[in-house]
C-alpha atoms as a PDB file:
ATOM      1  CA  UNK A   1      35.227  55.065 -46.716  1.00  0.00           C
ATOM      2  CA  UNK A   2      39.080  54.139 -46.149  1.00  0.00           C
ATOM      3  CA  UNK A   3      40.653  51.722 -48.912  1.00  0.00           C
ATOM      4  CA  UNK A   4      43.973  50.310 -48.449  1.00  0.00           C
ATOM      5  CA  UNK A   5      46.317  50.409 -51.517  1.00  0.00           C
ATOM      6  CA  UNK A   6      49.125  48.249 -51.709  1.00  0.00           C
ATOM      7  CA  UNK A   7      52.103  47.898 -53.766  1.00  0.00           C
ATOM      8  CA  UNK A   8      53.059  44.376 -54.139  1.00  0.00           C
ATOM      9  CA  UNK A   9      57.016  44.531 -55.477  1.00  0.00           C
ATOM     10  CA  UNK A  10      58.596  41.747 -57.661  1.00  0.00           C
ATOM     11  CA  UNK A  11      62.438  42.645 -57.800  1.00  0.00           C
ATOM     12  CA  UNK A  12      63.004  40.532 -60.874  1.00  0.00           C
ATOM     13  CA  UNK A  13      60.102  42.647 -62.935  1.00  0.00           C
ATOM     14  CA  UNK A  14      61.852  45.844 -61.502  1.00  0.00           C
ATOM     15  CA  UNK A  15      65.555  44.582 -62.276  1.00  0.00           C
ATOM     16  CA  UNK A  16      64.331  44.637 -65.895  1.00  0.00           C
ATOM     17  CA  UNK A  17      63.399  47.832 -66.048  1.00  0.00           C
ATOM     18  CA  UNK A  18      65.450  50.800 -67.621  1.00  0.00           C
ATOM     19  CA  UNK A  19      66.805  53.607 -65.752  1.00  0.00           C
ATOM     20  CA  UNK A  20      64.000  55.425 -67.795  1.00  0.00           C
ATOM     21  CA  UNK A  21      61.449  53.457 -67.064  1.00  0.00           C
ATOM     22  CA  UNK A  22      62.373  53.545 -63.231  1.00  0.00           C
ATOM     23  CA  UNK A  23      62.516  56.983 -63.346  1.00  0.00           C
ATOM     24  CA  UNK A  24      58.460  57.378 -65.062  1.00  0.00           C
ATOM     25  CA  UNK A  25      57.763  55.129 -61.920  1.00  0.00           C
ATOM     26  CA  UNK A  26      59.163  57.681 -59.392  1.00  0.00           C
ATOM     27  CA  UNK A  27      57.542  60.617 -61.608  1.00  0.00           C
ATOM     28  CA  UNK A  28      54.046  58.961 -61.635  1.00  0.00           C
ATOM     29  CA  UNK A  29      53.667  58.286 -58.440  1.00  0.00           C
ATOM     30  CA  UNK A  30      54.936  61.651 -57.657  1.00  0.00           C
ATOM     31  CA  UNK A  31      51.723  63.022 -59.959  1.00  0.00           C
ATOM     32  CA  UNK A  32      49.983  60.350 -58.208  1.00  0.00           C
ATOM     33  CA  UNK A  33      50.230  61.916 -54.903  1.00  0.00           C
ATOM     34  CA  UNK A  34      49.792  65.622 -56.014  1.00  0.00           C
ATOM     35  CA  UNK A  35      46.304  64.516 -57.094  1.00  0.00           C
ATOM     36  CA  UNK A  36      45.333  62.946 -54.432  1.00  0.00           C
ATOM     37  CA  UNK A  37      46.395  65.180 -51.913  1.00  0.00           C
ATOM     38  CA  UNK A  38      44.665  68.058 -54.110  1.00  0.00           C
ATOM     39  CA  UNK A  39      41.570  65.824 -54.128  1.00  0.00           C
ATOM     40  CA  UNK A  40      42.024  65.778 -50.299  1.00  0.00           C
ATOM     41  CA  UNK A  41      41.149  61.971 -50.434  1.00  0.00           C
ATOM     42  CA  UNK A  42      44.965  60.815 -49.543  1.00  0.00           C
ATOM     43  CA  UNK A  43      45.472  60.422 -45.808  1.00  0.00           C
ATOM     44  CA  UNK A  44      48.684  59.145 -45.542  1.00  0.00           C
ATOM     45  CA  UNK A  45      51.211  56.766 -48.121  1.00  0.00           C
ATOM     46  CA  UNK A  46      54.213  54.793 -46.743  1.00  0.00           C
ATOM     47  CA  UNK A  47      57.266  53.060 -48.702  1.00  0.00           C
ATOM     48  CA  UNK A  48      58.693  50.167 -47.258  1.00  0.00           C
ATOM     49  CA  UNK A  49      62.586  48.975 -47.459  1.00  0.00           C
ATOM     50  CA  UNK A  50      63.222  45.545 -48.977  1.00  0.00           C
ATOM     51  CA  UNK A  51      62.006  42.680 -47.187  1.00  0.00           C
ATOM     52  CA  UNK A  52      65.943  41.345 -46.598  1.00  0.00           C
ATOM     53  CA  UNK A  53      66.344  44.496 -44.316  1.00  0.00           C
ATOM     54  CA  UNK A  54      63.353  43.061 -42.086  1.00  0.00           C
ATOM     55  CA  UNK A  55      62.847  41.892 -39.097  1.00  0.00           C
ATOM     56  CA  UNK A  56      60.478  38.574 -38.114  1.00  0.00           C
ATOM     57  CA  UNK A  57      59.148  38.796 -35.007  1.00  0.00           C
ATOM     58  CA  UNK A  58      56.938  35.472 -33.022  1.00  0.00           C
ATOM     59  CA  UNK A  59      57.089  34.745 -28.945  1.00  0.00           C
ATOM     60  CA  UNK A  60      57.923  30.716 -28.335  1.00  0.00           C
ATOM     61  CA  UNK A  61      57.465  30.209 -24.760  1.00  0.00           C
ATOM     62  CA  UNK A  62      56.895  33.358 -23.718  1.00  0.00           C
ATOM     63  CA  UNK A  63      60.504  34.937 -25.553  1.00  0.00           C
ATOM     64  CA  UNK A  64      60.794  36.782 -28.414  1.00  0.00           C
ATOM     65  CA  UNK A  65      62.723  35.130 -31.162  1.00  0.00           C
ATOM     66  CA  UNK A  66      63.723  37.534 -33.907  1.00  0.00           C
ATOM     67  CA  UNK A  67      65.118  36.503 -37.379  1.00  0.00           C
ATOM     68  CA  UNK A  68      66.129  38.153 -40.118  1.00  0.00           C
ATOM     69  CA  UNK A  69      64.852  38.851 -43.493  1.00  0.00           C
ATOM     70  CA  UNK A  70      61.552  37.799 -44.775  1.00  0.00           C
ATOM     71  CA  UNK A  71      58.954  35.510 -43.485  1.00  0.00           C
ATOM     72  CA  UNK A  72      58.321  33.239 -46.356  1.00  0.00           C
ATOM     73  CA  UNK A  73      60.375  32.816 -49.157  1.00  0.00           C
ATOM     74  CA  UNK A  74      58.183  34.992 -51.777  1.00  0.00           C
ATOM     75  CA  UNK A  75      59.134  36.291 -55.198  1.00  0.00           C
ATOM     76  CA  UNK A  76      56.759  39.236 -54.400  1.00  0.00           C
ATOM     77  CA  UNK A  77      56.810  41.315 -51.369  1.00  0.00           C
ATOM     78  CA  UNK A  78      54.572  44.359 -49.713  1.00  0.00           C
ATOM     79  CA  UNK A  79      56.129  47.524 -50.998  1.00  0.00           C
ATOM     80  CA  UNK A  80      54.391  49.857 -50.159  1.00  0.00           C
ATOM     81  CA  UNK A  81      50.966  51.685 -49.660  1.00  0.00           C
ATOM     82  CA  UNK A  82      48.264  54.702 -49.840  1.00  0.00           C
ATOM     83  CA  UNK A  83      45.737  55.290 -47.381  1.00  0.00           C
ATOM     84  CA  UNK A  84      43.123  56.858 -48.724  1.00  0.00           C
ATOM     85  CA  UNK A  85      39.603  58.119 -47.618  1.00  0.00           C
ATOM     86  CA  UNK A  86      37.020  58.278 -50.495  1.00  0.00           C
ATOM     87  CA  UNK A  87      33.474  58.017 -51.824  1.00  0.00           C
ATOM     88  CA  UNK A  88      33.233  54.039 -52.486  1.00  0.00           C
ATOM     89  CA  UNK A  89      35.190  50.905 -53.882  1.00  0.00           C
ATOM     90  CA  UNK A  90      34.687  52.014 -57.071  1.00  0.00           C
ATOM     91  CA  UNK A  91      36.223  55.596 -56.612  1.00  0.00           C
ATOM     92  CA  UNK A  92      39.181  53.545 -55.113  1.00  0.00           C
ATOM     93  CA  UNK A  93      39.948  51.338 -58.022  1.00  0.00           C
ATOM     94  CA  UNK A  94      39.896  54.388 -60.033  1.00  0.00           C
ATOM     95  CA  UNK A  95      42.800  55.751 -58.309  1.00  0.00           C
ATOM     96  CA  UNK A  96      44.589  52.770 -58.161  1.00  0.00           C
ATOM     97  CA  UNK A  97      44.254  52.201 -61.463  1.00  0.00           C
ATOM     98  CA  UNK A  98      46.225  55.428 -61.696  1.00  0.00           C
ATOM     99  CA  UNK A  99      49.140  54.353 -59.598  1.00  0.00           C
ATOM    100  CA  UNK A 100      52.140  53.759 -62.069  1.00  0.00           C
ATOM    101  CA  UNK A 101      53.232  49.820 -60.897  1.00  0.00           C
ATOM    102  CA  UNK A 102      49.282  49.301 -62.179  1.00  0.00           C
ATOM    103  CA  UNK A 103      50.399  49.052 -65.884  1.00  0.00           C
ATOM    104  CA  UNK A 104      53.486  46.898 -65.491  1.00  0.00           C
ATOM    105  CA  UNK A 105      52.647  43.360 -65.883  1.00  0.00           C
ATOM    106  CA  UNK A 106      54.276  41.518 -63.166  1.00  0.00           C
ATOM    107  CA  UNK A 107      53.450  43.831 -60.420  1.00  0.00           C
ATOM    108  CA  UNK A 108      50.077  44.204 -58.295  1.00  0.00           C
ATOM    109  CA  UNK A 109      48.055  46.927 -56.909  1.00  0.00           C
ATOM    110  CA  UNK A 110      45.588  45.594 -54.392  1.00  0.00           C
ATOM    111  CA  UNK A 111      42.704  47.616 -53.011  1.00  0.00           C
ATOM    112  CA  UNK A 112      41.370  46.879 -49.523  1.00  0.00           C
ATOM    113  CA  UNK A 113      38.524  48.726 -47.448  1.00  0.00           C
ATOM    114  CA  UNK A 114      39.623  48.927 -43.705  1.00  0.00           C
ATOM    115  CA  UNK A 115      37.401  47.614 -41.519  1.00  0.00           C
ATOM    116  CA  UNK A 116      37.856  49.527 -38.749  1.00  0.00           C
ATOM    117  CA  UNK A 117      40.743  51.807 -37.383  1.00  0.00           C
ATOM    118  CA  UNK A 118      41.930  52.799 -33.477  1.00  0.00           C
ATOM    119  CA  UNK A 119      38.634  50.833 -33.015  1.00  0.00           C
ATOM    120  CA  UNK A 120      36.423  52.287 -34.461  1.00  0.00           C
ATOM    121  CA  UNK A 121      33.803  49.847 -36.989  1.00  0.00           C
ATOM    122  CA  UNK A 122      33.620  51.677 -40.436  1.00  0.00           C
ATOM    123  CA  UNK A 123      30.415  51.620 -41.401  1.00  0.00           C
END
């Protein structure tokens, strides 16, 4: 089964954080991603820039109009995710309970099964 984890960023909860801190963040998920990959469950994991480097995108008769920045004004934002391929929703939460950001009130780790992928229906 594929699961979804996502990194939901609030910059105020990281601007509080030591350079020490930061740095067990970076190391974590760095141990994070050794055991997974070792594991073989990880398929791929992504970072994503801040949301005020962005790019909105929506067609209005028939154009593109492209703005700037985020969609919604939002103290959190998507920051980035694993995708992973492993035994059940249980075995998921497990590893996401490993991730670092997981034990730093004030930022979210969300687990999500994909439902399907290149078109394919998981089953």
């Amino acid at each position: 089964m594929k699961f979804l984890i996502s990194m939901h960023i609030n910059p105020n909860v990281l601007d509080a954080l030591t350079d020490e801190e930061k740095a067990a963040i970076g190391a974590g998920h760095g141990r994070f991603m050794e055991a997974v990959k070792k594991s073989g469950e990880l398929i791929t994991t992504q970072a994503l820039v801040d949301p005020s480097q962005a790019a909105v995108v929506s067609v209005r008769n028939g154009q593109p109009v492209v703005t700037d920045g985020p969609f919604l004004e939002a103290k959190e934002y998507l920051g980035g995710f694993y995708l992973i391929d492993c035994e059940n929703k249980e075995r998921a939460i497990e590893l996401a309970a490993q991730i670092p950001d997981a034990a730093i009130e004030g930022l979210g780790i969300e687990v999500r099964q994909v439902m399907f992928a290149d078109g394919q229906l998981e089953a």
